[in-house]
Structures are given as structure tokens and as C-alpha cells.
C-alpha atoms as a PDB file:
ATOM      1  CA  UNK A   1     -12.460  16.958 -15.619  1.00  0.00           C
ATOM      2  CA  UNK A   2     -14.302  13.970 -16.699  1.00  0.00           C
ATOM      3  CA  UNK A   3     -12.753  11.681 -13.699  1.00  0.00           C
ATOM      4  CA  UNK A   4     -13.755  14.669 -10.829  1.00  0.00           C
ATOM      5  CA  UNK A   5     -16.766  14.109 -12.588  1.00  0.00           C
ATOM      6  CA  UNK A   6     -17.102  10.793 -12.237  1.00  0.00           C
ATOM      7  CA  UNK A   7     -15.819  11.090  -8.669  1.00  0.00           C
ATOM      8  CA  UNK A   8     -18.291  13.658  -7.548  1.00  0.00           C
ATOM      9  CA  UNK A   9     -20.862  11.794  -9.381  1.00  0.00           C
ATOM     10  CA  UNK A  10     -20.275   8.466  -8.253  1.00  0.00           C
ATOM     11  CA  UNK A  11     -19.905   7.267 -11.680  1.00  0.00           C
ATOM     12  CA  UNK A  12     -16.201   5.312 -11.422  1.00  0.00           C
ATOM     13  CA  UNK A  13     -17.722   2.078 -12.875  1.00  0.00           C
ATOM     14  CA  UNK A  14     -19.832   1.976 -16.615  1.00  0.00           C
ATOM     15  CA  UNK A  15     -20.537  -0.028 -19.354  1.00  0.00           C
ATOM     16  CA  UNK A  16     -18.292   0.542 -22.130  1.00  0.00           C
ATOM     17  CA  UNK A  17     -20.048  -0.518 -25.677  1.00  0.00           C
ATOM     18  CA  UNK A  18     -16.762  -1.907 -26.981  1.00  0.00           C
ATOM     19  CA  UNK A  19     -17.839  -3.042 -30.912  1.00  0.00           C
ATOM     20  CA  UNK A  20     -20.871  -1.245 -32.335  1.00  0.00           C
ATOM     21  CA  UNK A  21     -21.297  -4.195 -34.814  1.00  0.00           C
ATOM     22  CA  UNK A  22     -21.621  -6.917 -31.881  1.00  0.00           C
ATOM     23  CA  UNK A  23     -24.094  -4.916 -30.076  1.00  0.00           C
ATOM     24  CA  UNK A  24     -24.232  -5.679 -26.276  1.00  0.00           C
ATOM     25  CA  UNK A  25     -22.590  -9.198 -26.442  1.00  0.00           C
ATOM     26  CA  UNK A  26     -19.559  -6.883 -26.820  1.00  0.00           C
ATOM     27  CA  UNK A  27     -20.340  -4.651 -23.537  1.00  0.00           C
ATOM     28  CA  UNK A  28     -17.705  -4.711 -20.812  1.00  0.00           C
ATOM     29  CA  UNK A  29     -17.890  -3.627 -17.254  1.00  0.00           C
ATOM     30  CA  UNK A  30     -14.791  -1.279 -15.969  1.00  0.00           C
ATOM     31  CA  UNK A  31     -14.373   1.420 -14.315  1.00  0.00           C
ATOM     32  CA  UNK A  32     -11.801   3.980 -13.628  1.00  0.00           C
ATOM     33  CA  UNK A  33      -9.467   3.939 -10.855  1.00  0.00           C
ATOM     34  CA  UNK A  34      -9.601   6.175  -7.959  1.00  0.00           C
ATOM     35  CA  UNK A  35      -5.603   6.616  -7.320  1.00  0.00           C
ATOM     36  CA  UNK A  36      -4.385   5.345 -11.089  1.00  0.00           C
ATOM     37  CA  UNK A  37      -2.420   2.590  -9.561  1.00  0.00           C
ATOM     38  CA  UNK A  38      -0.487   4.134  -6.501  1.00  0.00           C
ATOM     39  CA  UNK A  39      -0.866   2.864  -3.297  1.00  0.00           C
ATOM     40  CA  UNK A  40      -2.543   5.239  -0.664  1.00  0.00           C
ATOM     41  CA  UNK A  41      -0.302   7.863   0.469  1.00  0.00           C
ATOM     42  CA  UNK A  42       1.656   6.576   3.486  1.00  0.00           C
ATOM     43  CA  UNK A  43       1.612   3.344   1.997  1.00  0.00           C
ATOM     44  CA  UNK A  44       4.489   3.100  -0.796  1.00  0.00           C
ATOM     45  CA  UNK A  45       6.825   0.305   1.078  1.00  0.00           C
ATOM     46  CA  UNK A  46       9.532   0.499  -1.835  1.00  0.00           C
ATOM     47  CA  UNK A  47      13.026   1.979  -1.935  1.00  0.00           C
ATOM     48  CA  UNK A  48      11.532   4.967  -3.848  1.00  0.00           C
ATOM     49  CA  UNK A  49       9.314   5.945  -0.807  1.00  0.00           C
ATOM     50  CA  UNK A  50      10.315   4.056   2.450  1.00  0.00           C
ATOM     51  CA  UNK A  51       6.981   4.574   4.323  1.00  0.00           C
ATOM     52  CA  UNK A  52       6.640   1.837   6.906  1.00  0.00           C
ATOM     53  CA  UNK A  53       4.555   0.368   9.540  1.00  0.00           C
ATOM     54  CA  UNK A  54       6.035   0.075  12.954  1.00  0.00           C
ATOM     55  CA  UNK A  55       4.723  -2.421  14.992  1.00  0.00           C
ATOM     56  CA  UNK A  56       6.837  -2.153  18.037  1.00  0.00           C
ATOM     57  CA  UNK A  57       5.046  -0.539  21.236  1.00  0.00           C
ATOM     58  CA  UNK A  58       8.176   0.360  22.478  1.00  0.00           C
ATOM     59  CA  UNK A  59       9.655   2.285  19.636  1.00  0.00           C
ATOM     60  CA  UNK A  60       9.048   5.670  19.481  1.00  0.00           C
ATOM     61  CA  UNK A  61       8.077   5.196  15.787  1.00  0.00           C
ATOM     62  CA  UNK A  62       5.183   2.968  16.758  1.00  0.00           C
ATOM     63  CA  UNK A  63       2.612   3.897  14.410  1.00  0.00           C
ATOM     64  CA  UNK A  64       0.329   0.860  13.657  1.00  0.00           C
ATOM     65  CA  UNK A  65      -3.173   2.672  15.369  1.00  0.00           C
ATOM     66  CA  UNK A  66      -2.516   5.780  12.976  1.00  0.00           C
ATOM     67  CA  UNK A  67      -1.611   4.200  10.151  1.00  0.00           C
ATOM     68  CA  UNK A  68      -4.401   1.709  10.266  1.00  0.00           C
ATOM     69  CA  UNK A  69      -6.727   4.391  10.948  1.00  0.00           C
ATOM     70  CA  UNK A  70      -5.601   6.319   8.275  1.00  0.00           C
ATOM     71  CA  UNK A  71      -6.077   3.597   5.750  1.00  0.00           C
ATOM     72  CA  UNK A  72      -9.436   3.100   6.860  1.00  0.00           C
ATOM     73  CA  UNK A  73     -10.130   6.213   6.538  1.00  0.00           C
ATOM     74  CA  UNK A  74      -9.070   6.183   2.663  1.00  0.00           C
ATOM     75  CA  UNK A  75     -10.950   3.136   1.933  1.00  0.00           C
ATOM     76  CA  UNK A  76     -13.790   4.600   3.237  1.00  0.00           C
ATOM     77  CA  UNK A  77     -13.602   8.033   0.930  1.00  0.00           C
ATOM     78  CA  UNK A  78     -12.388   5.909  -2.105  1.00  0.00           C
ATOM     79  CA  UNK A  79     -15.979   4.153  -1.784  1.00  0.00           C
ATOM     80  CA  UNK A  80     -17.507   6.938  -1.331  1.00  0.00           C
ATOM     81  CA  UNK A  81     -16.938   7.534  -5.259  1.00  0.00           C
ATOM     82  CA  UNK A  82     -18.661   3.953  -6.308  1.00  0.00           C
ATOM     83  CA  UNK A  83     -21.512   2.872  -6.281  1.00  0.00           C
ATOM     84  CA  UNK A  84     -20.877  -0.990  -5.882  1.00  0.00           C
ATOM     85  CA  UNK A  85     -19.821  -2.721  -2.523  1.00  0.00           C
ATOM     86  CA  UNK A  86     -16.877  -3.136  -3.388  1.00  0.00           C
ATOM     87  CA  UNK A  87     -13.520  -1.327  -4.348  1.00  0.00           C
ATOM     88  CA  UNK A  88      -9.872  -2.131  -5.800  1.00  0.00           C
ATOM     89  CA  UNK A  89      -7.135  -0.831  -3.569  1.00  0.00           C
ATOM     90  CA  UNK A  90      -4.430  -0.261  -5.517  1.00  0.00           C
ATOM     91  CA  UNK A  91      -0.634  -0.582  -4.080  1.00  0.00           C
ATOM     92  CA  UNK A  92       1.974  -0.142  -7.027  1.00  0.00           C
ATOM     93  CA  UNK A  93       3.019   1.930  -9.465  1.00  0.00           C
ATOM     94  CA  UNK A  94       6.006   1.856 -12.648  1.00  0.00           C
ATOM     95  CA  UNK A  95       9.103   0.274 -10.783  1.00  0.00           C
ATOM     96  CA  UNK A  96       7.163  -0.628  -7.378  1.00  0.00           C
ATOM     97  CA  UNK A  97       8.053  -3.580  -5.460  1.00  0.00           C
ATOM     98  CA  UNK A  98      11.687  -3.744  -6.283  1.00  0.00           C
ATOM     99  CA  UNK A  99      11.801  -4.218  -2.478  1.00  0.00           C
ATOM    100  CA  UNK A 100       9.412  -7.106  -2.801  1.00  0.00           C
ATOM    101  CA  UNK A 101      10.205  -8.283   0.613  1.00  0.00           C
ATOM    102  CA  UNK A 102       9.396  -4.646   2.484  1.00  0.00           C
ATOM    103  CA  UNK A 103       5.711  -4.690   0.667  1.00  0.00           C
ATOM    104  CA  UNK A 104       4.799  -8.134   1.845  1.00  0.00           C
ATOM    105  CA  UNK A 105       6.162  -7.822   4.911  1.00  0.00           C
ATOM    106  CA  UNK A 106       3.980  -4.426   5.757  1.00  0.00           C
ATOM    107  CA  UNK A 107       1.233  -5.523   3.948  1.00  0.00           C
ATOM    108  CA  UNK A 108       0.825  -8.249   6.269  1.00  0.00           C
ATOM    109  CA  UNK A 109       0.883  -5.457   9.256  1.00  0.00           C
ATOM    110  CA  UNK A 110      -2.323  -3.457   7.576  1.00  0.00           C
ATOM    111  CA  UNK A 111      -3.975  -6.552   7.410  1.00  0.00           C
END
């Protein structure tokens, strides 16, 4: 509740009085991440997911305009829930990139 909160409220990033006794010499910036740490859905390039990004305009999977559309599209709702200019695009979760080579090789494509 307190993150739909946050989302709705555009409150994702606070200060966060971490020691009482140190007063605000202690105070941290964070904030709370809009998809934990998964990528965007579409966008897992591991073994455990297998999405890709086909960049062939011959293949019949040839998907680059929708994909990059669609992750547009998420980075703009994601900052839709900060108020900063900036946001943190997460792309990994527990046992992600054990196909190291597959990420970095479609991460280069969305870029």
C-alpha cells in the first residue's frame, strides 16, 4: 500500500533520517524502486526469459520499432511516479545475466 502510495503520489524518492543522534548530517537521499530490480517486461534477455530484439528487416520477427516504442513508453510512465529528472532503469533480477553475452548484445540494440 505504502509504494501505490508513493506511486500515485509521486513520492518514490525521500529523505530518510537514518541516526536520530546525528541529526541531519546523518540524512540520506533514496528512493524506492519502481519495478524492484526487474527489467521492463519484454526486456529480460537471460535464459530464464529469452525476450529479444530483432534487428533484421527481413525477418519476420523484426521487432526493433515496437520494442523501442514500447520501452519508451515505460520510461515515460516510470517517471511519471518521480518527481526528479531523472530515473534508474533497472534490468536484472536474482540469477540474471547468466547469459551475459545475450544482455549486452540487446542492450546495445535499445540503445
Amino acid at each position: 500500500r505504502d509504494k501505490n502510495r508513493r506511486l500515485q503520489e509521486q513520492d518514490m524518492e525521500l529523505m530518510w533520517s537514518a541516526n536520530q543522534q546525528l541529526g541531519s548530517s546523518a540524512d540520506l537521499f533514496t528512493g524506492v524502486l519502481y519495478n524492484n530490480y526487474a527489467p521492463p517486461k519484454g526486456f529480460c534477455f537471460d535464459y530464464l526469459c529469452g525476450d529479444q530484439m530483432v534487428d533484421d528487416p527481413s525477418s519476420t520477427e523484426f521487432n526493433i520499432p515496437a520494442k523501442v516504442a514500447a520501452f519508451v513508453d515505460y520510461a515515460k510512465n516510470q517517471s511519471r511516479a518521480y518527481k526528479t529528472n531523472h530515473i534508474l532503469m533497472t534490468m536484472g533480477e536474482d540469477f540474471h545475466y547468466q547469459y551475459a553475452e545475450s544482455w549486452f548484445a540487446n542492450l546495445d540494440k535499445v540503445i
